[in-house]
Each structure stands twice: as C-alpha cells, then as structure tokens.
C-alpha atoms as a PDB file:
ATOM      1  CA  UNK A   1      59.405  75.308  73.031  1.00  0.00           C
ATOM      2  CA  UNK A   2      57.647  78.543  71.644  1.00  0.00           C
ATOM      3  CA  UNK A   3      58.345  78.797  67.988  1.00  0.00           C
ATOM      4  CA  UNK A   4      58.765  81.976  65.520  1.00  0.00           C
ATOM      5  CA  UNK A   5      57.687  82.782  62.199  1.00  0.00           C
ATOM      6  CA  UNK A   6      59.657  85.654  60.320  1.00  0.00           C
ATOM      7  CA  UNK A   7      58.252  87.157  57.859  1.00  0.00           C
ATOM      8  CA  UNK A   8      60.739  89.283  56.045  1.00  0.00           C
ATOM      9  CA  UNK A   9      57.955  90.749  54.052  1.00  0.00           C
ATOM     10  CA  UNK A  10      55.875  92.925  56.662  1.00  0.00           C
ATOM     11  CA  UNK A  11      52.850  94.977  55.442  1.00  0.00           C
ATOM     12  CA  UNK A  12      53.874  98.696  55.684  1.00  0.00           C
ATOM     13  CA  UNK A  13      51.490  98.983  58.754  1.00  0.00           C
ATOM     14  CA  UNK A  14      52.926  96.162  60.753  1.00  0.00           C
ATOM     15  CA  UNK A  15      56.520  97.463  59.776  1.00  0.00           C
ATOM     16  CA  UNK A  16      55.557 100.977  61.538  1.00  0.00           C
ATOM     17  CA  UNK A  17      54.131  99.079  64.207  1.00  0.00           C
ATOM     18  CA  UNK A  18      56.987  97.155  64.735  1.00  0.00           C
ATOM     19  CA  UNK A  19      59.286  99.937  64.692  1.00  0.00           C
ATOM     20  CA  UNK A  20      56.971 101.925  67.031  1.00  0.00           C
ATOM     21  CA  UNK A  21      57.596  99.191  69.677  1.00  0.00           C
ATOM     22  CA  UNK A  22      61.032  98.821  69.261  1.00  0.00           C
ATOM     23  CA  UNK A  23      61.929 102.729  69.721  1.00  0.00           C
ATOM     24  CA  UNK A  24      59.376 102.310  72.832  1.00  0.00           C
ATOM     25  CA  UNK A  25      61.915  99.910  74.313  1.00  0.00           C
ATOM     26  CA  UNK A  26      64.923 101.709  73.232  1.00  0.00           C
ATOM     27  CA  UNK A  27      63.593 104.675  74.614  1.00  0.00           C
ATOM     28  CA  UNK A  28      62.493 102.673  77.970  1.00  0.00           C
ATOM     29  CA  UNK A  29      66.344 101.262  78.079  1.00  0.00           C
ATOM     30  CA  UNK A  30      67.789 104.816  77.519  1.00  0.00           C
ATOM     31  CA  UNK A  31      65.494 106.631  80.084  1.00  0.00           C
ATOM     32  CA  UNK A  32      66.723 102.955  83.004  1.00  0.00           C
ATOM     33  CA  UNK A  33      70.026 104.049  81.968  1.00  0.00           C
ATOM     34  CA  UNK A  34      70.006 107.485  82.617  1.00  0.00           C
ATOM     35  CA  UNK A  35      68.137 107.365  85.900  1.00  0.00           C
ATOM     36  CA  UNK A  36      70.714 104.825  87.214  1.00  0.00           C
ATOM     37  CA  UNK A  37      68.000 102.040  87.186  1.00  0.00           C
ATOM     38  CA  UNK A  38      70.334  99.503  86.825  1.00  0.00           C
ATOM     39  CA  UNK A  39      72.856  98.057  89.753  1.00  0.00           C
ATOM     40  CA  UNK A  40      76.836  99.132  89.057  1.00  0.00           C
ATOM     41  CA  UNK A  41      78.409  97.971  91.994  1.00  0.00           C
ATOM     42  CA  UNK A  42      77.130  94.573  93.166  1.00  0.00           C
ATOM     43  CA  UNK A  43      77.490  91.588  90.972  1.00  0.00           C
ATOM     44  CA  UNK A  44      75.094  89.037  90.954  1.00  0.00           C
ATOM     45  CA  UNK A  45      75.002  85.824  89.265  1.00  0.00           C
ATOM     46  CA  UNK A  46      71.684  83.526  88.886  1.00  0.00           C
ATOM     47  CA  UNK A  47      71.592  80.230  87.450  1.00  0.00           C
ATOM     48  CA  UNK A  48      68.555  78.138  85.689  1.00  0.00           C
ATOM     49  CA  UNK A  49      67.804  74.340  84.861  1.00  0.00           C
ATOM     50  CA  UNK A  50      65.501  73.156  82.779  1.00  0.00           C
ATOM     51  CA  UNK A  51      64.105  69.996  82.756  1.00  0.00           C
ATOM     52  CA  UNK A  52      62.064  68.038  80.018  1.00  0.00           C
ATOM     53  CA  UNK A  53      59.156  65.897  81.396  1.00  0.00           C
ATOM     54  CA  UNK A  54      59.209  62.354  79.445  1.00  0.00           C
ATOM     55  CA  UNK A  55      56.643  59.495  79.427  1.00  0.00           C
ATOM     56  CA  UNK A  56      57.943  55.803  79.784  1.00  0.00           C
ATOM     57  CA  UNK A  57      58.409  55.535  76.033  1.00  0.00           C
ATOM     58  CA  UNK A  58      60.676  59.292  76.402  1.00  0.00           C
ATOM     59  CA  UNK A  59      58.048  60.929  74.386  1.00  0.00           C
ATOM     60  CA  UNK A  60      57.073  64.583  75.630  1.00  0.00           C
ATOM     61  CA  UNK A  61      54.758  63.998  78.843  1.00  0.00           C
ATOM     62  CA  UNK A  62      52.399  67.557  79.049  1.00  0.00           C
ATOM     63  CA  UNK A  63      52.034  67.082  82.436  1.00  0.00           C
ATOM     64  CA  UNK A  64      54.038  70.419  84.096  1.00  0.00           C
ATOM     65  CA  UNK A  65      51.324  71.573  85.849  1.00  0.00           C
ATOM     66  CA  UNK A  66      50.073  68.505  88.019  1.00  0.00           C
ATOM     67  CA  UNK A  67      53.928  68.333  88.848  1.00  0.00           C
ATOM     68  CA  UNK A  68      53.973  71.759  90.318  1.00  0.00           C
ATOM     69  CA  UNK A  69      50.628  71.148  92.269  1.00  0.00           C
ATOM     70  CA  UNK A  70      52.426  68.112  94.059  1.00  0.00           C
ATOM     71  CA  UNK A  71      56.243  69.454  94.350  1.00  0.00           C
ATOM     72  CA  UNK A  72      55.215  72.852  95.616  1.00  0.00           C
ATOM     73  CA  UNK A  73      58.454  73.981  94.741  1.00  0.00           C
ATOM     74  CA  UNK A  74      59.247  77.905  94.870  1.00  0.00           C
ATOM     75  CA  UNK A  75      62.194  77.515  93.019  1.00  0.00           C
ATOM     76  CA  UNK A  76      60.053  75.280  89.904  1.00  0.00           C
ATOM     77  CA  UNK A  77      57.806  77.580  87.491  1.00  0.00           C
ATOM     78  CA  UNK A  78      56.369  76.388  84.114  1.00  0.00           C
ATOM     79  CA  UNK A  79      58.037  76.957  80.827  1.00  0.00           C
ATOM     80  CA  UNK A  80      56.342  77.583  77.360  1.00  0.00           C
ATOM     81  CA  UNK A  81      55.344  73.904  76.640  1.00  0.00           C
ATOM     82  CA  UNK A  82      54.000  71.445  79.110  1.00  0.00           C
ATOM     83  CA  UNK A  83      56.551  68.979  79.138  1.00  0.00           C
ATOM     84  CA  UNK A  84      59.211  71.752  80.355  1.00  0.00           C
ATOM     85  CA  UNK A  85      59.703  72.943  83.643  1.00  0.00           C
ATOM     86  CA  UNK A  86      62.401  75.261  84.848  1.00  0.00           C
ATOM     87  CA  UNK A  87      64.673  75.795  88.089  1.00  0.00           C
ATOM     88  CA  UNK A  88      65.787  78.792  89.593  1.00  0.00           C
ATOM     89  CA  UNK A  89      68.524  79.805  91.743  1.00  0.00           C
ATOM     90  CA  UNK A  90      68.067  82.858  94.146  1.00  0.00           C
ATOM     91  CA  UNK A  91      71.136  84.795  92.985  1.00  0.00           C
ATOM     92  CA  UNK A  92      74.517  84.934  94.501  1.00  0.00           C
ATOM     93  CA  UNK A  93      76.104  88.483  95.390  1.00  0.00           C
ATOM     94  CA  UNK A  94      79.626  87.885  94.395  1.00  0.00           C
ATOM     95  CA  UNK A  95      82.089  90.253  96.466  1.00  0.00           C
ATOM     96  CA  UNK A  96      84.931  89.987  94.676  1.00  0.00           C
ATOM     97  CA  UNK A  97      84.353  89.285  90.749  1.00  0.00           C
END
C-alpha cells in the first residue's frame, strides 16, 4: 500500500498551498451540491475485493500487471503496489432501501 508522511510542521508556503487546495475542493463540493450534481433518489450500492498476490513462500509477488494481461478481466484494475489487485462490482440500484 501507498504510505503517508505528516508533517505537522509545514513551511508557511506549503501551509497556504495546502489550504489553497483544500478550499478548491470545498468550493468544488459546494458548487456539485448546489447544481444538484449528485443523485437523491436512486440508491446504489457497489462493492470491492482486494486481493494480495503471494509467491510460494507468501511473500509479496509484484506481479499485478502480467496477471491482468492474461485474465483480461474488466472487473480487475491494479492497486497502488504490485502485489495488489482489486475487484469491482458494477453497482446495484436498490428500489427499496
């Protein structure tokens, strides 16, 4: 998996920079929200798997993408690291929820 480093101790100038891109999201979020961007009366549920590729000895096997060259699997897509691949489910429209 990906990992993070935080730094509580940001330079003023990447502290304005984060906080630029933050109220660029909020603002994004607000203006999806007001324009009705986002679905209110149909629920839909989704559902993802991932799996962890593993050598004989269960070690981490980086080997995603010559997996998804032979599965040719719409539903399979890479994940961060190259021993992970994930699953997805089209969603489901649930009608009564």
């Amino acid at each position: 998996m990906g990992r993070h480093d935080v730094t509580p101790d940001l330079a003023p100038q990447q502290f304005r920079a984060f906080t630029r891109a933050l109220l660029t999201d909020v603002r994004a979020l607000d203006h999806m929200i007001r324009e009705g961007m986002f679905e209110t009366e149909i629920r839909r549920m989704g559902a993802e798997q991932e799996v962890f590729l593993v050598n004989r000895g269960w070690r981490p096997a980086s080997v995603a993408t010559q997996v998804l060259e032979q599965l040719e699997q719409k539903e399979l897509t890479t994940e961060l690291a190259l021993f992970n691949l994930e699953m997805n489910l089209d969603p489901l429209v649930l009608e009564s929820f």
